[in-house]
Protein backbone atom coordinates (compact mmCIF):
# COMPACT_ATOMS: atom_id res chain seq x y z
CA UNK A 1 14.26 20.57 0.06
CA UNK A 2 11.65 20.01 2.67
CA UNK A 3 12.61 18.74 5.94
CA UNK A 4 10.32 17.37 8.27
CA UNK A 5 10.61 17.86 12.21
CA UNK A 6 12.42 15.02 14.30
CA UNK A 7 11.20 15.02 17.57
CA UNK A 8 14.97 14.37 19.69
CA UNK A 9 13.76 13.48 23.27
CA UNK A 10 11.30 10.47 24.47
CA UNK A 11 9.24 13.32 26.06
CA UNK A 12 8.45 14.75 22.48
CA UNK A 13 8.28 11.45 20.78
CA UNK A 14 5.93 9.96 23.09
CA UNK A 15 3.83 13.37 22.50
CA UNK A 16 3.88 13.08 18.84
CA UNK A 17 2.47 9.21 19.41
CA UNK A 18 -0.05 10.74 21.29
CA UNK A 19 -1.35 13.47 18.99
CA UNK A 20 -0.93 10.72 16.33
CA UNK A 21 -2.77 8.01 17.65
CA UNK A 22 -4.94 8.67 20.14
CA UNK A 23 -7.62 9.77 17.75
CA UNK A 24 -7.28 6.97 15.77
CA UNK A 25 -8.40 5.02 18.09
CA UNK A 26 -12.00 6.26 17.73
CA UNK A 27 -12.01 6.66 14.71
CA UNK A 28 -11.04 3.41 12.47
CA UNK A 29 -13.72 2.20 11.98
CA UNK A 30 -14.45 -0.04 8.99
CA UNK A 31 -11.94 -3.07 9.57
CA UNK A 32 -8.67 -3.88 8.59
CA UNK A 33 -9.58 -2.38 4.82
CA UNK A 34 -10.34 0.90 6.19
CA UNK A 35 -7.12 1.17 8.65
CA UNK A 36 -5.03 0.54 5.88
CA UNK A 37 -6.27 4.10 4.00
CA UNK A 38 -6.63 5.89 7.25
CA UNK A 39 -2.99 5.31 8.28
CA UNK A 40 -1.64 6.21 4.72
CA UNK A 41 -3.32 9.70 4.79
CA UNK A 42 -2.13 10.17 8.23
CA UNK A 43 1.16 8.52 8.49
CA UNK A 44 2.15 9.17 4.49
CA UNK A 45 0.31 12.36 3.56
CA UNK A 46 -0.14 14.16 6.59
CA UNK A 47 2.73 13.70 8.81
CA UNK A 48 5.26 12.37 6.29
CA UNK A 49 6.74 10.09 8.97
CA UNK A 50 8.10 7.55 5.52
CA UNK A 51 7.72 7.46 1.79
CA UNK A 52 5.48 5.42 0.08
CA UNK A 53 7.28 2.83 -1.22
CA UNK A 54 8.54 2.17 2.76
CA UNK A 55 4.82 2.20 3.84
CA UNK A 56 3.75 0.25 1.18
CA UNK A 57 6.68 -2.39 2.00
CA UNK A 58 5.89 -2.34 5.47
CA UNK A 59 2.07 -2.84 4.78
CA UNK A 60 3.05 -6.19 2.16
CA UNK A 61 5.11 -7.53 5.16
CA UNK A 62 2.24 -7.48 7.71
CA UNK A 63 -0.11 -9.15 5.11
CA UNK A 64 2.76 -11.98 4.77
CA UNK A 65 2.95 -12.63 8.50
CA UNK A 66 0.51 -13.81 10.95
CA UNK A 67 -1.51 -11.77 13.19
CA UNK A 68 -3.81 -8.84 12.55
CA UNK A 69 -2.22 -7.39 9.77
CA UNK A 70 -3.47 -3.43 10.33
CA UNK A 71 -2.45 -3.39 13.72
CA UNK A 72 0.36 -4.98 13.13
CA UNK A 73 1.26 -1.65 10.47
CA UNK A 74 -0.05 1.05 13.27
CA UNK A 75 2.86 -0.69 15.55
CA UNK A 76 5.71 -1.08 13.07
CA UNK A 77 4.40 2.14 12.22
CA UNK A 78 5.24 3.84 15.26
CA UNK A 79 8.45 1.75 16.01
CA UNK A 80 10.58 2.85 13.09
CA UNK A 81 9.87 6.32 13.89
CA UNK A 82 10.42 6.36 17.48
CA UNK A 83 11.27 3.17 18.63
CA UNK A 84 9.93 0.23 21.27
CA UNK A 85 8.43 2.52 23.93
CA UNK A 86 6.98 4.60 21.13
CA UNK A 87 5.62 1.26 19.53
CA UNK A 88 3.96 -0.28 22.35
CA UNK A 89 2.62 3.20 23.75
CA UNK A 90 1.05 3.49 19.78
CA UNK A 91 -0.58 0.01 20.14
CA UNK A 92 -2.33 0.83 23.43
CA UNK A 93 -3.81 4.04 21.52
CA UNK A 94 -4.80 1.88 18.92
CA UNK A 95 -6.29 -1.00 20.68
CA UNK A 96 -7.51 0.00 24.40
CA UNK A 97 -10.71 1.92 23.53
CA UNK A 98 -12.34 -0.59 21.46
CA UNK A 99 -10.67 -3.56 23.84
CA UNK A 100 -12.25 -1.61 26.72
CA UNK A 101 -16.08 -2.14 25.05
CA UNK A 102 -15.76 -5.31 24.31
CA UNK A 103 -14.53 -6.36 27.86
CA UNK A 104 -17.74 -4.23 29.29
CA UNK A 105 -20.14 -6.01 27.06
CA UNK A 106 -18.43 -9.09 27.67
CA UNK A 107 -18.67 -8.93 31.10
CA UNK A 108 -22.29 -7.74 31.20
CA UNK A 109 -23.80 -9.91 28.84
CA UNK A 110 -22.46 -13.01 30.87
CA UNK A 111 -24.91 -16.07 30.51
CA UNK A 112 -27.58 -12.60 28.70
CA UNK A 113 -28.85 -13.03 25.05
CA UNK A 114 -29.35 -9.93 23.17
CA UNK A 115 -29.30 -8.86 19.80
CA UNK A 116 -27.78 -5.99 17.92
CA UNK A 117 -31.04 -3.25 17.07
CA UNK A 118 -31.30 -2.03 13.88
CA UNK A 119 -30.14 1.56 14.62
CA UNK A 120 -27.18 0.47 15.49
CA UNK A 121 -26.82 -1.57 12.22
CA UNK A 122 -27.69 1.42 9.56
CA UNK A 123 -24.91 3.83 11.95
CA UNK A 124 -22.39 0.79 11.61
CA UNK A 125 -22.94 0.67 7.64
CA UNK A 126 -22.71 4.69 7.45
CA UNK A 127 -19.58 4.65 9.13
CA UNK A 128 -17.88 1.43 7.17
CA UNK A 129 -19.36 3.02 3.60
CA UNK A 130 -17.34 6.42 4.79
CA UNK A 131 -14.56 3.69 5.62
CA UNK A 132 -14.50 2.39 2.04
CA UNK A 133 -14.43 6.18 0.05
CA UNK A 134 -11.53 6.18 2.18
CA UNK A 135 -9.63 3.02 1.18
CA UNK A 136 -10.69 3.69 -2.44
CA UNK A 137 -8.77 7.17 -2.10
CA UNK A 138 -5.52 5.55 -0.64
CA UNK A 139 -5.79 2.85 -3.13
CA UNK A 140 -6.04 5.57 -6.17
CA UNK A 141 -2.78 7.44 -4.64
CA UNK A 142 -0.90 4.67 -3.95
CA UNK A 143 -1.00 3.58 -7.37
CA UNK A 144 0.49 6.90 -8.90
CA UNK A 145 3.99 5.80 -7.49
CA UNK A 146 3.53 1.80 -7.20
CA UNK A 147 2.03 0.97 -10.58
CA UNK A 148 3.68 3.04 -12.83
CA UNK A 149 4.54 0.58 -15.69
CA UNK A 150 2.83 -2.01 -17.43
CA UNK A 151 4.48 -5.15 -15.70
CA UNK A 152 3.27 -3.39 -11.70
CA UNK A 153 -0.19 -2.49 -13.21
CA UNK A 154 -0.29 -6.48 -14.56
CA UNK A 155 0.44 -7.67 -11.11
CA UNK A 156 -1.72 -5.31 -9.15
CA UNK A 157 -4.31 -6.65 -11.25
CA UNK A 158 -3.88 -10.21 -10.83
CA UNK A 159 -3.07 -9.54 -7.44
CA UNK A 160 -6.36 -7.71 -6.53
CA UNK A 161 -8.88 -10.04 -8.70
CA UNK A 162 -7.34 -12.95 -6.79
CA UNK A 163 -7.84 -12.13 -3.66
CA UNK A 164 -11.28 -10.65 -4.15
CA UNK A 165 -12.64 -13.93 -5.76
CA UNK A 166 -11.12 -16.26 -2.94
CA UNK A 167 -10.27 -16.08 0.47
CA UNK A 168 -7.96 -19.10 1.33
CA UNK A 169 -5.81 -18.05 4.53
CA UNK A 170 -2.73 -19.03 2.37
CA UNK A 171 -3.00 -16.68 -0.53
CA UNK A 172 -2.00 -13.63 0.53
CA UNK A 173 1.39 -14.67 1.24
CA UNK A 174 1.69 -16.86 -1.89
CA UNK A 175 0.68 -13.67 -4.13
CA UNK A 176 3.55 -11.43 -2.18
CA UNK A 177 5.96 -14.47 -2.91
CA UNK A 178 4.38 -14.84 -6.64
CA UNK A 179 4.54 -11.14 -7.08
CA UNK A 180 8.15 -11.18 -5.68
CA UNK A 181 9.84 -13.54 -7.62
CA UNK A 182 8.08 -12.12 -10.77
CA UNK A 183 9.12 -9.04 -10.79
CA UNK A 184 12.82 -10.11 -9.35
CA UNK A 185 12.73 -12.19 -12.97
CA UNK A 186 11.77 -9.57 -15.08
CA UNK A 187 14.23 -7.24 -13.80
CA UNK A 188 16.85 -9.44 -13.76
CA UNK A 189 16.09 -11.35 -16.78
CA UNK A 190 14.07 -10.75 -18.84
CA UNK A 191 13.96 -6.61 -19.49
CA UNK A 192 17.60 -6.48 -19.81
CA UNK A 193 17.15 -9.56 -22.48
CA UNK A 194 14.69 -7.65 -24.15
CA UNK A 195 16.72 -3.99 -23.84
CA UNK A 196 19.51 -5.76 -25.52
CA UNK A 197 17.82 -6.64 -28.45
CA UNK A 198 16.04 -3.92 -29.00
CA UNK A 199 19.53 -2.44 -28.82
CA UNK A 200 21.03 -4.85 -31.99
CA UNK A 201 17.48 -4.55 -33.49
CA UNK A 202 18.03 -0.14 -33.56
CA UNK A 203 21.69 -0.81 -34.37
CA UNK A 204 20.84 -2.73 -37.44
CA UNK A 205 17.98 0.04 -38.17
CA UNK A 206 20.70 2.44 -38.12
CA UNK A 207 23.00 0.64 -40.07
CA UNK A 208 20.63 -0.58 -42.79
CA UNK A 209 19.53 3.38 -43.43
CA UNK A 210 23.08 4.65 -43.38
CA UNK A 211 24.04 1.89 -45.97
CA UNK A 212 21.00 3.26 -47.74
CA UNK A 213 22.29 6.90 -47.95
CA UNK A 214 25.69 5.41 -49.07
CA UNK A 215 24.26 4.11 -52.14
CA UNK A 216 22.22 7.10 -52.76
CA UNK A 217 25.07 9.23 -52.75
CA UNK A 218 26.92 7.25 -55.30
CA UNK A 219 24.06 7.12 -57.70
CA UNK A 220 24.00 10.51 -57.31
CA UNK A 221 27.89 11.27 -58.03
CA UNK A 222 27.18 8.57 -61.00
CA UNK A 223 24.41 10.99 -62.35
CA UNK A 224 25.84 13.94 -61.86
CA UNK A 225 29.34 12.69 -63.34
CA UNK A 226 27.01 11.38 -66.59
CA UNK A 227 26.02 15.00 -66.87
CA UNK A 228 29.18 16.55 -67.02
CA UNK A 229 30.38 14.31 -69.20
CA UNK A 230 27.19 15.09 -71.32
CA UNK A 231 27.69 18.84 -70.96
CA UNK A 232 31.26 18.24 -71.74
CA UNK A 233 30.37 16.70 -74.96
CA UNK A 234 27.80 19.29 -76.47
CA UNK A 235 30.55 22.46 -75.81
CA UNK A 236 33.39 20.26 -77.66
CA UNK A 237 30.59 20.15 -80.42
CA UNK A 238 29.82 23.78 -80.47
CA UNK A 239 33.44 24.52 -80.44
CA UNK A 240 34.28 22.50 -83.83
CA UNK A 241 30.82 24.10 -85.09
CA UNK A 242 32.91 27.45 -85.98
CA UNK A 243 30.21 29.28 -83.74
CA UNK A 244 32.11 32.18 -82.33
CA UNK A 245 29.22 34.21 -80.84
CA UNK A 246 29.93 35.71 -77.74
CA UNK A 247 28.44 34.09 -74.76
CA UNK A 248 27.74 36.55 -71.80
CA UNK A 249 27.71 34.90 -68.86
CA UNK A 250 25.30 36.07 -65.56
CA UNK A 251 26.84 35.19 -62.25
CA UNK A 252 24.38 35.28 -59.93
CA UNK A 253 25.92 36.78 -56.35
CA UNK A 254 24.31 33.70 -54.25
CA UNK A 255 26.51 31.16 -56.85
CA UNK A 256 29.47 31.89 -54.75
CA UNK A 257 27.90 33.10 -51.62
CA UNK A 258 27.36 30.26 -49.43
CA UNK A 259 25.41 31.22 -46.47
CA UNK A 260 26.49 29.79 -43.20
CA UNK A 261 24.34 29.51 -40.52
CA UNK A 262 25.59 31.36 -37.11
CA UNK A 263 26.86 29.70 -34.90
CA UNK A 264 24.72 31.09 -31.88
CA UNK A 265 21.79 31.76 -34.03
CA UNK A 266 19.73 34.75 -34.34
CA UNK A 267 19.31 37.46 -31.20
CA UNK A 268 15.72 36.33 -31.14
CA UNK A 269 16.35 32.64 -31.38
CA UNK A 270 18.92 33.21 -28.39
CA UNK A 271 16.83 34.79 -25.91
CA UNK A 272 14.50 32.08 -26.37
CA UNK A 273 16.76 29.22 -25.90
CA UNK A 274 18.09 31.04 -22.68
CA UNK A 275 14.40 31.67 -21.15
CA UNK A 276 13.67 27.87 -21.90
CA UNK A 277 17.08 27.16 -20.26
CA UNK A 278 16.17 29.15 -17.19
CA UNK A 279 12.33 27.86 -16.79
CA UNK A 280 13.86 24.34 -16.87
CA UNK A 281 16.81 24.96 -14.19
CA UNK A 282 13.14 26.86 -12.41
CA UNK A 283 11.51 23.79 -12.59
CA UNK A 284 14.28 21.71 -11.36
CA UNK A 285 14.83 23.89 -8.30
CA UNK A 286 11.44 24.06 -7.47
CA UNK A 287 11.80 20.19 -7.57
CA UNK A 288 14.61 20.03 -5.61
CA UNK A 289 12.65 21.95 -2.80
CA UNK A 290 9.52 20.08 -2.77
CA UNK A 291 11.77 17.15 -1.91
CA UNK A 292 10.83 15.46 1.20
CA UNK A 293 13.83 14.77 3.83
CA UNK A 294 12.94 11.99 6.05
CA UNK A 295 13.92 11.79 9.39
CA UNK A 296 16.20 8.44 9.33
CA UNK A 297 14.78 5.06 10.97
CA UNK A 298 14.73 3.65 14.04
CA UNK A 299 17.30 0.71 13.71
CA UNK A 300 18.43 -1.99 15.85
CA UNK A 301 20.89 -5.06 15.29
CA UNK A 302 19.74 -8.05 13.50
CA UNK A 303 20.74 -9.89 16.20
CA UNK A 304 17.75 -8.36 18.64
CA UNK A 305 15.57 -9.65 16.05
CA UNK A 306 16.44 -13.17 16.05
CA UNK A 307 15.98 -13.25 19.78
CA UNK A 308 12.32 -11.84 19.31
CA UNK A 309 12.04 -15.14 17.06
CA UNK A 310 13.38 -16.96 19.77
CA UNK A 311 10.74 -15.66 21.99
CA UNK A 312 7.96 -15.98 19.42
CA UNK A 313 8.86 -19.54 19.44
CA UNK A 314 9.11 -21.02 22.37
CA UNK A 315 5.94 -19.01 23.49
CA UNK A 316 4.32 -21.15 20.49
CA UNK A 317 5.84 -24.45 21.86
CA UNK A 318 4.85 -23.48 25.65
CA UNK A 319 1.06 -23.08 23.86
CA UNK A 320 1.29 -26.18 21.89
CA UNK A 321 1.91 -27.78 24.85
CA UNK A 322 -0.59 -26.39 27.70
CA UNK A 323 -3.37 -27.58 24.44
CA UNK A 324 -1.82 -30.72 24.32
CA UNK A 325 -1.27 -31.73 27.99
CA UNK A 326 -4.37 -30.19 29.46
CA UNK A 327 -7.59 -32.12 29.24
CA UNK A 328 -10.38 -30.47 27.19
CA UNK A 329 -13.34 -29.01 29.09
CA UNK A 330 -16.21 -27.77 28.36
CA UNK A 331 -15.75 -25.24 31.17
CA UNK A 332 -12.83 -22.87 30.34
CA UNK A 333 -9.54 -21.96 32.48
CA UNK A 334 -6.72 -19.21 32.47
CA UNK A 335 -4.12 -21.37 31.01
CA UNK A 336 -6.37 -22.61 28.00
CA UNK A 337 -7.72 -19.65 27.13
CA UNK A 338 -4.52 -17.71 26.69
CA UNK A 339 -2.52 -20.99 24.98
CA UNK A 340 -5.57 -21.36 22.64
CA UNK A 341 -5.71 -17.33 21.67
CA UNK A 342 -1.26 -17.49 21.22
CA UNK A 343 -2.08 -20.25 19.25
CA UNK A 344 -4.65 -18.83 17.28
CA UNK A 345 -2.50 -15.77 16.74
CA UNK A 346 0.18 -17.44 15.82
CA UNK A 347 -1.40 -19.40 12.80
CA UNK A 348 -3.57 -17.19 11.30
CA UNK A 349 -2.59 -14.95 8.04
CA UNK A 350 -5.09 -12.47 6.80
CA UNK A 351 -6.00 -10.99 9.58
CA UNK A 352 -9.53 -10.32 11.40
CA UNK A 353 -12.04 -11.86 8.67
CA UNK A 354 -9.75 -15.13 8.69
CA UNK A 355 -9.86 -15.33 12.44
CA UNK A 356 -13.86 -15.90 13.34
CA UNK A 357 -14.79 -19.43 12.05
CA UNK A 358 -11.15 -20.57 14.31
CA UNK A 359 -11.98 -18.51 16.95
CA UNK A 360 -15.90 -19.95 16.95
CA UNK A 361 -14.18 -23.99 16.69
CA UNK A 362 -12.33 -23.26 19.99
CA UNK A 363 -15.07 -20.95 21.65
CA UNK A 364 -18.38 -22.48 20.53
CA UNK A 365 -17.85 -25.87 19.73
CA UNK A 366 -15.58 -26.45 23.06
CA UNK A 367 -18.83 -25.61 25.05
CA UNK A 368 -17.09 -22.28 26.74
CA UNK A 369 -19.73 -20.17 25.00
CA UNK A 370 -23.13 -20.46 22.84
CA UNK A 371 -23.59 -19.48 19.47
CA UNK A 372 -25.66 -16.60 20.03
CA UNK A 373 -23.50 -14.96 22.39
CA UNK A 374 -20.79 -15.50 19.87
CA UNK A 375 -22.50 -13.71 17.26
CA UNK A 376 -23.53 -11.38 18.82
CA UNK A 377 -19.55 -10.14 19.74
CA UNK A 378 -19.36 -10.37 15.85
CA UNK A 379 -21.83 -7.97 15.35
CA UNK A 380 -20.40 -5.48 18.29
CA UNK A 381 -16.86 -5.94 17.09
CA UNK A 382 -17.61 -4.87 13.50
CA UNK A 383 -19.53 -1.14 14.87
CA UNK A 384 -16.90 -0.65 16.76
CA UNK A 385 -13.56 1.31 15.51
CA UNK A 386 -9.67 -0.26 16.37
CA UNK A 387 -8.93 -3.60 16.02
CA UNK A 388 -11.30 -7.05 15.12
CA UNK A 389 -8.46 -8.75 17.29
CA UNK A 390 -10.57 -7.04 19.91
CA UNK A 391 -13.20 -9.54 19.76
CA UNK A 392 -10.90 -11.79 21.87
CA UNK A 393 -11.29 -9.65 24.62
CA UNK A 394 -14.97 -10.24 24.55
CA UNK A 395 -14.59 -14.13 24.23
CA UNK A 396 -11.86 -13.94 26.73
CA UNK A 397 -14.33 -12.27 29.25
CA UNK A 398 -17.50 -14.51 28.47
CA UNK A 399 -16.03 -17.97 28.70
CA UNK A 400 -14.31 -16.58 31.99
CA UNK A 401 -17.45 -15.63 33.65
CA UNK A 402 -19.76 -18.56 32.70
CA UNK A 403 -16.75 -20.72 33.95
CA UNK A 404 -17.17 -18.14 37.12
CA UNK A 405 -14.08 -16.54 37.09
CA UNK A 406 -13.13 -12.90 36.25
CA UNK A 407 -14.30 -11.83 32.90
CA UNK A 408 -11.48 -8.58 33.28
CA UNK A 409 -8.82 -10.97 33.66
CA UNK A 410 -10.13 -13.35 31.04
CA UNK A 411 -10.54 -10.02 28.67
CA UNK A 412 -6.95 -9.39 29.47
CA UNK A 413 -5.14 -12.15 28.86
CA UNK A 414 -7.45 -12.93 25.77
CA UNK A 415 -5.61 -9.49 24.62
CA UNK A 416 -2.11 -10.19 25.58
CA UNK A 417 -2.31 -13.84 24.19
CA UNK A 418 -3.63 -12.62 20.37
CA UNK A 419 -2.09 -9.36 19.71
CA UNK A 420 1.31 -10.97 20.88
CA UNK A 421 2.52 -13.29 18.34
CA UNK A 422 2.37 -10.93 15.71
CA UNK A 423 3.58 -8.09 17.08
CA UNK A 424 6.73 -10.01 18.39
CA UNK A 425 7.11 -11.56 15.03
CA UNK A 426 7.01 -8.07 13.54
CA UNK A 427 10.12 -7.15 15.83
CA UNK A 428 12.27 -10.09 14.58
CA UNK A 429 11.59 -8.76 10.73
CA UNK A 430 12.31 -5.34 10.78
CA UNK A 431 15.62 -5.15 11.50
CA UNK A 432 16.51 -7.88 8.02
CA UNK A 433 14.01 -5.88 6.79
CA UNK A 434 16.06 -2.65 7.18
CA UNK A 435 19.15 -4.08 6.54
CA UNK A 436 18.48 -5.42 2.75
CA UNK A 437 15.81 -3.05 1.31
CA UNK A 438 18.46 -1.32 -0.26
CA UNK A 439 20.02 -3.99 -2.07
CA UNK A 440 19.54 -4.09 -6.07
CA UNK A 441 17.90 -7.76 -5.97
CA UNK A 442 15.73 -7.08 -2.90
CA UNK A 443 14.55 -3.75 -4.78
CA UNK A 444 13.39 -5.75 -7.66
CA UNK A 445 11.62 -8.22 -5.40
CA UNK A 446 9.29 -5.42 -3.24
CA UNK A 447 8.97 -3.72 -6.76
CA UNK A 448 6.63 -6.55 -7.30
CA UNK A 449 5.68 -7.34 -3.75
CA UNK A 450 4.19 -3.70 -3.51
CA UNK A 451 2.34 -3.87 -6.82
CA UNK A 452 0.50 -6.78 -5.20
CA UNK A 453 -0.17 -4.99 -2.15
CA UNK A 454 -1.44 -2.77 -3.86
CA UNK A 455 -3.40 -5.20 -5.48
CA UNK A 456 -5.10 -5.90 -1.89
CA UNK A 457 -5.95 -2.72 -1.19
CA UNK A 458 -7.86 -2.50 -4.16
CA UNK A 459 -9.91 -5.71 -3.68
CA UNK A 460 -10.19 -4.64 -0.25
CA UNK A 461 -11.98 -1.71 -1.08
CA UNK A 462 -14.56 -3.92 -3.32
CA UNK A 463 -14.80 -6.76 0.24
CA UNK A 464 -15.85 -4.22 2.61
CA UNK A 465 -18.48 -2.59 0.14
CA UNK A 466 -20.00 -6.19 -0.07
CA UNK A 467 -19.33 -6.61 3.93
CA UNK A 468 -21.23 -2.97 4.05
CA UNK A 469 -24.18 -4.38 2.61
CA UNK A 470 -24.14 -7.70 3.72
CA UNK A 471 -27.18 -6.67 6.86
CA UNK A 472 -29.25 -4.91 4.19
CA UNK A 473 -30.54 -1.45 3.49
CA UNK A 474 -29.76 0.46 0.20
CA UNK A 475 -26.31 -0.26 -1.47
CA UNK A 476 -26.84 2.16 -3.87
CA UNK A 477 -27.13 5.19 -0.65
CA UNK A 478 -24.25 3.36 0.57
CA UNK A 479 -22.45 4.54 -2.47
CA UNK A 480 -22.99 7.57 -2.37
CA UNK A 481 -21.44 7.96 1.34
CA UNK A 482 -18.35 5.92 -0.28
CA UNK A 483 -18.26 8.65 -2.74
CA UNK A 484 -19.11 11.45 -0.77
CA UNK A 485 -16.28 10.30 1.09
CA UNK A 486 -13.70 10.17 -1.57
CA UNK A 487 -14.15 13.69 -2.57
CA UNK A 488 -14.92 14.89 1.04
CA UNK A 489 -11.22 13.63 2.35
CA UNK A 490 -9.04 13.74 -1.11
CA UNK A 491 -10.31 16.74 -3.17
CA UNK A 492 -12.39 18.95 -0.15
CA UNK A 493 -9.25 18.21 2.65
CA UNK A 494 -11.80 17.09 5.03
CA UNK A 495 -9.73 15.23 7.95
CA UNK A 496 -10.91 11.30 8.16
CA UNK A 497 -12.25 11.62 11.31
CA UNK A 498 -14.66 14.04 10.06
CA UNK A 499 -15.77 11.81 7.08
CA UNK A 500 -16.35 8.84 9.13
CA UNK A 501 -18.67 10.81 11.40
CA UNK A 502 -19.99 12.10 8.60
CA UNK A 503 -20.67 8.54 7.67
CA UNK A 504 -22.03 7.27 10.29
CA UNK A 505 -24.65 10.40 10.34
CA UNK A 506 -25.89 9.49 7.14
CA UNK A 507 -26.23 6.14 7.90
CA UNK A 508 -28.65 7.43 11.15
CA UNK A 509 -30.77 9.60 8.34
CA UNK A 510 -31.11 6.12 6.45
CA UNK A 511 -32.56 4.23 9.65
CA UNK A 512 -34.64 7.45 10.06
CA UNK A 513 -36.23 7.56 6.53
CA UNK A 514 -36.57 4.63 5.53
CA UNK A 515 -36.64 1.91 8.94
CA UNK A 516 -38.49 3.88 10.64
C-alpha cells in the first residue's frame, strides 16, 4: 500500500501550495477547458492529493454552481487538502499573475485604441492547441474509471454532444441534474428489476435442463430394463434348447476395476494448481501495494457552510440593491462597478465563455467603455494563462480611469467583486458535500453526475479546438501541436508546462513561415 506524504504544519502546507501552484499560474493557458486537464495531471496523477472519482465530483459541482468554474476547482482544490489559508493562498497563485497584466494594460490603454498583432495571435493559438492535446489526454484517462459500463458511456455521450451543439447558460446544470437522477433510477430501479429476472429467467433455465436429464435417465433405465428382460428371455430359450456346451467366460480385469480419480490429482497436476495459486495471491499483493492511501480531507461543520450562504446572500441583496437605488451613468463609480461584477458573478453558470456578452451589456452599452477597447481585453485575456475572470480586472481599471479615478483600485475591486461569489458559494457546499458522498443513494447520483462531467470535458476538448481556430491560420498544423501534445505529456512524461511552451513555439514557427 502506497502512502502519500501529509504535510502536518501550516509552514509545510503553505510550501506544498506554493510548489503546487505557483507555476500554474503561468502556465494555464488555454481557458477553462485546458485548466481542467492541467489540474488532473497535477493534482490526480502527479501529486495524488484525491482519487478520481473525488476530483471528478468536485469538478461536476463547480460546473453546477456559478462563478468561474476552473478556478473555482484550483480553490476547492487546495482547501480540502489543506484548508482556508491554504485555499485562498492557492487562488492568489492562480489568479495574480494574469490579474496583474490585465490591470497594466488596463491602466495604460486608458482612453488608447490598439489592436492585438498577429504574432501575438499565431503564439496564442500554439499555446491553446498544446492546451487542447492536454484536455484530450485527461479526458481519455478519466474515462478508464468514470465510464466503465454501458449506462456511464450512454450518458457521457449525451452529455458531451449536448453541450458541444448548444451553449445555453442553463444546461450544464440541467445535464448534472439529468445525469443524476438517471443514474440514481437505474441503480435503484431499474438494474436490480432487471438482475431479478434474469435471476427467475436462469432459475427456470436450470430447472427446465435438470427436468430434461430426469427424463433422460428414465428412458434410459426403461431401455436398459427392456434389454435385460430381452437377454433374459434368449438364455431361458437356450436353456430348454438341451444345449449343454460349455460357455467360457472372459472377465476382463477393468469389468470390476473401477478407477477412481485421486482426490488431489496427479503430482504434476498439483504443482500446477499451487504455482497458479501463488501467482494469483502475487498478483493480489502486488495490488494491495500499488494501493493509493490518501491523506484524509480537510473537514469542517455543516454549520460553517450555511453561514458562507448566509454571506453569499446578503452580499447578493446588498448588490441588488446599490443597482437598484443608484442612478445609471454613463460615467462609472466604485460602488457600481463592484455591485454590477458581484452581480454578474453571482448569476452566471458556465464560466468564462458565458460571462463576455453580460459583461459587454453592463460595460459597453452603459457608456463606461467603447467597443473596441472591450475587445480588445477579449483578445488579451484569451493569450494570457490563469483565469478569463481576469478580464474584470481590465474592465474594472478602464471604466475607472476614463471616469478619472484609479484604474488599480477599479482593477481591484473588479477582482474581489467576481471571483467572490463563487468561491464563497463553494465554501457553503463542501462541507454537505463531504458529509453525504458516502451514502448509497448519493453514490448512485455522482455515478451519473461524473459520467456527464465527463461528458464536458470531452466536448470541451472539441470547443477550444474550434475557439483555436476561430482567428485563422492552419487547423490542420494546429492538430498536429494538439497531438504532439497528447503523446508529448501522456506517453513521453513531458511535464505540461513544457508542452505548452512547446506550443506556443510552434505556433511562433507558424507566424514565421507562413505570415511572414
Amino acid at each position: 500500500m502506497t502512502t502519500v506524504h501529509s504535510p502536518s504544519s501550516l509552514k509545510d502546507r503553505l510550501k506544498e501550495i506554493f510548489s503546487t501552484y505557483f507555476k500554474l499560474g503561468y502556465t494555464t493557458f488555454g481557458g477553462p477547458a485546458a485548466h481542467i486537464g492541467i489540474l488532473y495531471g497535477e493534482i490526480v496523477e502527479k501529486r495524488q492529493w484525491i482519487a478520481s472519482d473525488q476530483f471528478t465530483e468536485l469538478f461536476a459541482i463547480c460546473q453546477a454552481l456559478p462563478g468561474p468554474a476552473s478556478t473555482e476547482l484550483a480553490y476547492s482544490l487546495a482547501l480540502v487538502r489543506s484548508g482556508f489559508l491554504a485555499s485562498i493562498f492557492a487562488f492568489l497563485l492562480w489568479s495574480v499573475p494574469g490579474a496583474i497584466v490585465m490591470t497594466v494594460a488596463g491602466v495604460l490603454i486608458g482612453d488608447l485604441n490598439d489592436t492585438i498583432p498577429l504574432w501575438a495571435t499565431r503564439l496564442e493559438q500554439g499555446l491553446a492547441a498544446a492546451a487542447v492535446g492536454l484536455v484530450a489526454l485527461a479526458a481519455y484517462k478519466m474515462s478508464t474509471t468514470l465510464a466503465t459500463d454501458k449506462l456511464t458511456r450512454v450518458l457521457a455521450l449525451i452529455s458531451g454532444g449536448a453541450s458541444a451543439l448548444y451553449t445555453a447558460p442553463w444546461l450544464l446544470p440541467v445535464l448534472m441534474i439529468a445525469g443524476g437522477l438517471t443514474s440514481w433510477t437505474f441503480d435503484a430501479y431499474l438494474f436490480p428489476l432487471s438482475n431479478e429476472w434474469k435471476e427467475k429467467r436462469a432459475h427456470r433455465n436450470e430447472k427446465a435442463k435438470l427436468d430434461e436429464k430426469k427424463d433422460d435417465l428414465e428412458q434410459g433405465h426403461a431401455t436398459s430394463r427392456s434389454e435385460q428382460d430381452a437377454a433374459a428371455g434368449s438364455a431361458d430359450a437356450s436353456d430348454h434348447s438341451g444345449t449343454d456346451a460349455p460357455v467360457t467366460v472372459i472377465q476382463s480385469p477393468d469389468t470390476d476395476i473401477e478407477k477412481t480419480p485421486s482426490v488431489h490429482g496427479s503430482i504434476r497436476s498439483r504443482n500446477k494448481t499451487d504455482a497458479v495459486t501463488l501467482d494469483n495471491n502475487n498478483e493480489e499483493l502486488e495490488e494491495s501495494n500499488t494501493e493509493i492511501q490518501y491523506r484524509p480531507l480537510f473537514t469542517y461543520s455543516k454549520k460553517l457552510g450555511f453561514i458562507f450562504f448566509l454571506v453569499f446572500l446578503a452580499l447578493l441583496v446588498a448588490a441588488i440593491l446599490v443597482r437598484t437605488l443608484v442612478p445609471e451613468s454613463t460615467t462609472a463609480a466604485y460602488g457600481p462597478l463592484t455591485a454590477t461584477f458581484y452581480f454578474t458573478g453571482s448569476i452566471i453558470f458556465g464560466g468564462g465563455p458565458v460571462i463576455i456578452p453580460l459583461l459587454r451589456t453592463y460595460t459597453v452599452d452603459s457608456g463606461w467603455m467603447g467597443d473596441n477597447q472591450f475587445l480588445v481585453g477579449l483578445a488579451l485575456i484569451q493569450s494570457l494563462p490563469g483565469p478569463n475572470f481576469n478580464f474584470a480586472c481590465f474592465l474594472g481599471a478602464v471604466s475607472m480611469v476614463r471616469a478619472n479615478q484609479s484604474g488599480v483600485v477599479g482593477a481591484l475591486l473588479g477582482y474581489l467583486a467576481i471571483f467572490s461569489p463563487g468561491l464563497i458559494l463553494k465554501n457553503a457546499i463542501i462541507p454537505f458535500w463531504q458529509s453525504v458522498r458516502e451514502h448509497k443513494s448519493v453514490k448512485m447520483v455522482f455515478r451519473g453526475v461524473n459520467a456527464c462531467a465527463l461528458g464536458l470535458v470531452f466536448s470541451a476538448t472539441w470547443l477550444l479546438f474550434v475557439q483555436t481556430n476561430a482567428f485563422g491560420g492552419s487547423s490542420g498544423y494546429h492538430s498536429v501541436i494538439a497531438s504532439a501534445a497528447f503523446v508529448a505529456n501522456g506517453y513521453l512524461d513531458f511535464p505540461a508546462p513544457l508542452v505548452i511552451i512547446l506550443g506556443g513555439a510552434m505556433g511562433a514557427i507558424e507566424y514565421a513561415v507562413a505570415d511572414i
